[in-house]
Protein backbone atom coordinates (compact mmCIF):
# COMPACT_ATOMS: atom_id res chain seq x y z
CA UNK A 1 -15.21 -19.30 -15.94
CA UNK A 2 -12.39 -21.49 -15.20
CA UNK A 3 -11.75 -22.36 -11.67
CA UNK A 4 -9.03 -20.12 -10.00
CA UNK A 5 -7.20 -21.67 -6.39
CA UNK A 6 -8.87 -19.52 -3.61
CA UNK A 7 -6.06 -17.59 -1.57
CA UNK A 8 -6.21 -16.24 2.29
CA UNK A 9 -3.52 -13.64 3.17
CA UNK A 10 -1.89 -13.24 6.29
CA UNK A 11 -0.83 -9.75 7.33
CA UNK A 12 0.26 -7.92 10.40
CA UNK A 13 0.75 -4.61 9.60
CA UNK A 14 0.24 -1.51 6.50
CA UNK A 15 0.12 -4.33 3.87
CA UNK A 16 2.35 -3.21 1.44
CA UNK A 17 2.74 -6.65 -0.26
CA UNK A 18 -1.02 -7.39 0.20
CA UNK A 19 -1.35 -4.33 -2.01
CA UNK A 20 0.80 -5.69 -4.22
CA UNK A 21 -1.17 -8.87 -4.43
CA UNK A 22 -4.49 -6.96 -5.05
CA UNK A 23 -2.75 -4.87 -7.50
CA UNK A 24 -1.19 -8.33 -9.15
CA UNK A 25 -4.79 -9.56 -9.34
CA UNK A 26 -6.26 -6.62 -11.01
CA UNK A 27 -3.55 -6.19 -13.55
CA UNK A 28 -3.71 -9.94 -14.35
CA UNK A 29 -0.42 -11.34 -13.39
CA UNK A 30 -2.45 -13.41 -10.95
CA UNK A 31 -4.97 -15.29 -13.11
CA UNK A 32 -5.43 -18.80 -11.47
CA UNK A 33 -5.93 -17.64 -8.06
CA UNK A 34 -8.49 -15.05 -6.34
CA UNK A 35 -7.68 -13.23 -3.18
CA UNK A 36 -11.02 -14.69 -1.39
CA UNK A 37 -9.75 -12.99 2.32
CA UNK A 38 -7.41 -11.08 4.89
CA UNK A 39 -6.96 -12.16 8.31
CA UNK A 40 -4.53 -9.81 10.53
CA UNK A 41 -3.20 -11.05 13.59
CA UNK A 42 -3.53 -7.52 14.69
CA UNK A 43 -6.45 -5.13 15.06
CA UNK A 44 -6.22 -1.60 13.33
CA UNK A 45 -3.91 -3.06 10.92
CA UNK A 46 -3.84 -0.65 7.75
CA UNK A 47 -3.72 -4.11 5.78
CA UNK A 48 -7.63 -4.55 7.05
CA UNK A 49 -8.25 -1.31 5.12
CA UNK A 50 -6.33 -2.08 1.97
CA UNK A 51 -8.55 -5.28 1.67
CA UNK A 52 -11.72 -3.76 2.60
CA UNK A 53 -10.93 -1.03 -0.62
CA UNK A 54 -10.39 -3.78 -2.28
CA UNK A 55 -13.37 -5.29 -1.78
CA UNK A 56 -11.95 -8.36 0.00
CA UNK A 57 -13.70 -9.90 3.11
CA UNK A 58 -11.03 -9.29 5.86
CA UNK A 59 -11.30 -10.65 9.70
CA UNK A 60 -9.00 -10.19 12.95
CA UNK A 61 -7.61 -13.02 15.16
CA UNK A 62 -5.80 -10.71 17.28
CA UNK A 63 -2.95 -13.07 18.83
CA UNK A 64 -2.99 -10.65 22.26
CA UNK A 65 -6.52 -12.06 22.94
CA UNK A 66 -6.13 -15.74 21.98
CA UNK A 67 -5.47 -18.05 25.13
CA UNK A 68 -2.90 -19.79 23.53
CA UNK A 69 -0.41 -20.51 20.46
CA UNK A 70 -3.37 -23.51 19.92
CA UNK A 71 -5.87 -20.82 20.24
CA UNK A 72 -5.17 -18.45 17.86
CA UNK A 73 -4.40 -20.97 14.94
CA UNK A 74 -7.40 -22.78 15.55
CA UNK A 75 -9.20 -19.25 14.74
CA UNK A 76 -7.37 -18.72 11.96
CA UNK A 77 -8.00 -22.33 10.62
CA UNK A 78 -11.82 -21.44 11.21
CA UNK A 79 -11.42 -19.21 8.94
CA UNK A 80 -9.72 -21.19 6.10
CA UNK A 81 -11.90 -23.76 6.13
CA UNK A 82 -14.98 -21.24 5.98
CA UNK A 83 -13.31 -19.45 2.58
CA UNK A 84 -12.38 -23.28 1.22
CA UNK A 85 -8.77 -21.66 0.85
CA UNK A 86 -6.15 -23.75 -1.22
CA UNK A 87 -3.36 -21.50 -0.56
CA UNK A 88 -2.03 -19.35 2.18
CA UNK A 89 -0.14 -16.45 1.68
CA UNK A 90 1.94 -14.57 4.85
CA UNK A 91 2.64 -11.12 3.78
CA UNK A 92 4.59 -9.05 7.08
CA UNK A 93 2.59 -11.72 8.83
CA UNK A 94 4.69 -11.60 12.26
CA UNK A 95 3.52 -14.59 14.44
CA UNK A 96 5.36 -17.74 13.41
CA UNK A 97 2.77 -20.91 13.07
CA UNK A 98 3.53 -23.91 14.37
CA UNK A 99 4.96 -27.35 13.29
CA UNK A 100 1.18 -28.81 13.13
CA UNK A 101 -0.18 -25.29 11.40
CA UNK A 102 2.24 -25.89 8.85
CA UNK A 103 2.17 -29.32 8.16
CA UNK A 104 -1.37 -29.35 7.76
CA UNK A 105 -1.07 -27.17 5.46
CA UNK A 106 2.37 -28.43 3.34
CA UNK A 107 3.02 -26.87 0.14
CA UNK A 108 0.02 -24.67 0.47
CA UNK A 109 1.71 -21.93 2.83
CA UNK A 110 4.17 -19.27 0.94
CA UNK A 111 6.19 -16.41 2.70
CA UNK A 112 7.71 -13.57 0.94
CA UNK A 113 11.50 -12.78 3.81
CA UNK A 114 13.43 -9.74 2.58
CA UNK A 115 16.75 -11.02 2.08
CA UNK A 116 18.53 -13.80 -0.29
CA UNK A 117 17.88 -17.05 2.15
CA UNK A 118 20.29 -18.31 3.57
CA UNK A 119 21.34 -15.38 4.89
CA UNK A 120 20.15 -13.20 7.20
CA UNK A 121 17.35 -15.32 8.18
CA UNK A 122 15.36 -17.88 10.44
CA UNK A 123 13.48 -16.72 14.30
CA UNK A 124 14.43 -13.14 14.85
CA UNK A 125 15.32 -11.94 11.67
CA UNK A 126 12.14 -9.92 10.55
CA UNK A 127 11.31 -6.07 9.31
CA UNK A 128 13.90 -3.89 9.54
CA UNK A 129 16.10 -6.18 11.36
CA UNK A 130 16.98 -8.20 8.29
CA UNK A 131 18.52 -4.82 6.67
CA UNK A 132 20.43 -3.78 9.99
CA UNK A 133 21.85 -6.91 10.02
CA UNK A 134 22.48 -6.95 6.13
CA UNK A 135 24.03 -3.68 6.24
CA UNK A 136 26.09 -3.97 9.49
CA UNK A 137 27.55 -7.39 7.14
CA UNK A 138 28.32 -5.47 4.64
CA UNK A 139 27.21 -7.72 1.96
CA UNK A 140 27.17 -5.37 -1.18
CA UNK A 141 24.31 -7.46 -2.48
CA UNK A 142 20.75 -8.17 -0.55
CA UNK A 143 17.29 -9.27 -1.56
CA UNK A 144 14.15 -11.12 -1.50
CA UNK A 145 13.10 -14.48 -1.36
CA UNK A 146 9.80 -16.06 -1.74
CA UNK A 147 9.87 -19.62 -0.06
CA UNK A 148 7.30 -22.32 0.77
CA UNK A 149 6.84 -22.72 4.63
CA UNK A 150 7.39 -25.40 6.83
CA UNK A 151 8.39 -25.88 10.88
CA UNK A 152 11.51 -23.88 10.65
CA UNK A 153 11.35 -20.14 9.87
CA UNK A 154 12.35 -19.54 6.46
CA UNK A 155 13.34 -22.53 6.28
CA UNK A 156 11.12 -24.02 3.49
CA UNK A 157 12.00 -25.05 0.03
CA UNK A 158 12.61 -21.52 -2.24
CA UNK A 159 9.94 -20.42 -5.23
CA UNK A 160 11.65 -17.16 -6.26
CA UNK A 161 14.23 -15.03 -5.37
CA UNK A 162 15.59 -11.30 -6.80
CA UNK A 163 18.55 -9.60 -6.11
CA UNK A 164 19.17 -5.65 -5.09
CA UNK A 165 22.36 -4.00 -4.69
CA UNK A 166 22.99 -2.13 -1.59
CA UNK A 167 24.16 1.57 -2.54
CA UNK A 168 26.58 3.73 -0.19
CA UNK A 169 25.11 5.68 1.93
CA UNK A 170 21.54 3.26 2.43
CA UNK A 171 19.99 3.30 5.95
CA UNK A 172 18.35 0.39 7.22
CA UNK A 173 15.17 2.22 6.04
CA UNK A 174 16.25 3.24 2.53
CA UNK A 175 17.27 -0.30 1.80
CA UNK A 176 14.29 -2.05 2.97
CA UNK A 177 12.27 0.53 0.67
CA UNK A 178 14.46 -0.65 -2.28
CA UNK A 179 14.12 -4.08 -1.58
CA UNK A 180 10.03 -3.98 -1.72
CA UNK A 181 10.18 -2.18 -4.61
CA UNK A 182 12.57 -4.07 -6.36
CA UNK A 183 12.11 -7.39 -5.17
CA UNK A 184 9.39 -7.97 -2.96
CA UNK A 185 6.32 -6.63 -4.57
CA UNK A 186 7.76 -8.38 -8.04
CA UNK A 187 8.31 -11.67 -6.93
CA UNK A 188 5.66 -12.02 -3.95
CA UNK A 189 2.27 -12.34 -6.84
CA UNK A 190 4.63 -14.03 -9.67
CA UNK A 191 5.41 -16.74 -7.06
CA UNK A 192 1.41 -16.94 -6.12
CA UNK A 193 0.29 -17.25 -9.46
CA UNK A 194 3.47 -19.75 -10.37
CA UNK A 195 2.03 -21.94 -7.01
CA UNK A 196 -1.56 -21.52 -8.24
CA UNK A 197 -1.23 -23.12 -11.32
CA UNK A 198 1.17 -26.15 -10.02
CA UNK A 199 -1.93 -26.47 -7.46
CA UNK A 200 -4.37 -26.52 -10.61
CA UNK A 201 -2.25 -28.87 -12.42
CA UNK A 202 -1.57 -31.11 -9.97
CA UNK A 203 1.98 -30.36 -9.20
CA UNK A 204 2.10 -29.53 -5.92
């Protein structure tokens, strides 16, 4: 069997690009990397049952409980190191990691945002708040963007990005559906299994 690069997701919430990953996976888009884990940052998470359907070992570091910023990442990393993961993917993963998180881990940390970066993004533009904002613009063209992460929020160098127009009429809510649909859930496991097989070759 040839060796695949052994991926830990990072969710927060229902998981809908997790899902997408797993789905990915299973319809072989991803081929040179394995979902080895979940870790949510929040208890009850639907995410945690996606993965466990799945079959995928999943685990909570609930960030309420951990002492400290320090705390909580050091739980996390616990974790990594236990799976041997080579790649960490944040998908709706709503804590932001710090400078040392990230640069421990450089080039091995990808984030899917949902808009076209550089706009409408960086600390406080998450969820439904990107498409408000996007909207309230009135930018007649949004997105996503798949990006590497470093110590700035979405601030990282860019893997992928897809385009979606924004109709008349679209709500906050009917846009950010169209967006994962579109965008999201397409270029969130192209983008893993692009960054898996730069890690297998070398590249990255």
């Amino acid at each position: 069997m040839s060796k695949k690069v052994k991926i830990v997701v990072l969710v927060s919430g229902g998981g809908t690009n997790l899902q997408a990953l797993i789905d990915a996976q299973n319809s072989g888009i991803i081929t040179n990397g394995k979902i080895v884990c979940v870790i949510s940052s929040k208890p009850g998470a639907y995410a945690l049952t996606r993965a466990e359907n799945a079959g995928i070992d999943a685990y909570v570091v609930s960030k309420k409980e951990c002492k400290s910023q320090a705390d909580f990442e050091e739980k996390i990393e616990a974790i990594l190191e236990n799976k041997g993961a080579e790649l960490i993917i944040l998908a709706g993963f709503m804590s932001i990691l710090s400078a040392d998180f990230t640069k421990k881990h450089e080039n091995r940390i990808i984030n899917v945002h949902p808009a076209l970066i550089p706009s409408f993004c960086g600390a406080g533009y998450y969820g439904l708040k990107v498409h408000e904002a996007a909207l309230a613009y009135g930018v007649k063209v949004t997105g996503a963007t798949v990006h590497f992460v470093n110590e700035i929020p979405d601030g990282g160098k860019i893997i992928m990005q897809k385009a979606v127009k924004i109709h008349d009429g679209d709500t906050p809510e009917k846009l950010q559906k169209r967006v994962m649909k579109q965008a999201e859930w397409k270029i969130l496991p192209a983008s893993a299994e692009l960054v898996c097989k730069k890690i297998l070759n070398g590249e990255v």
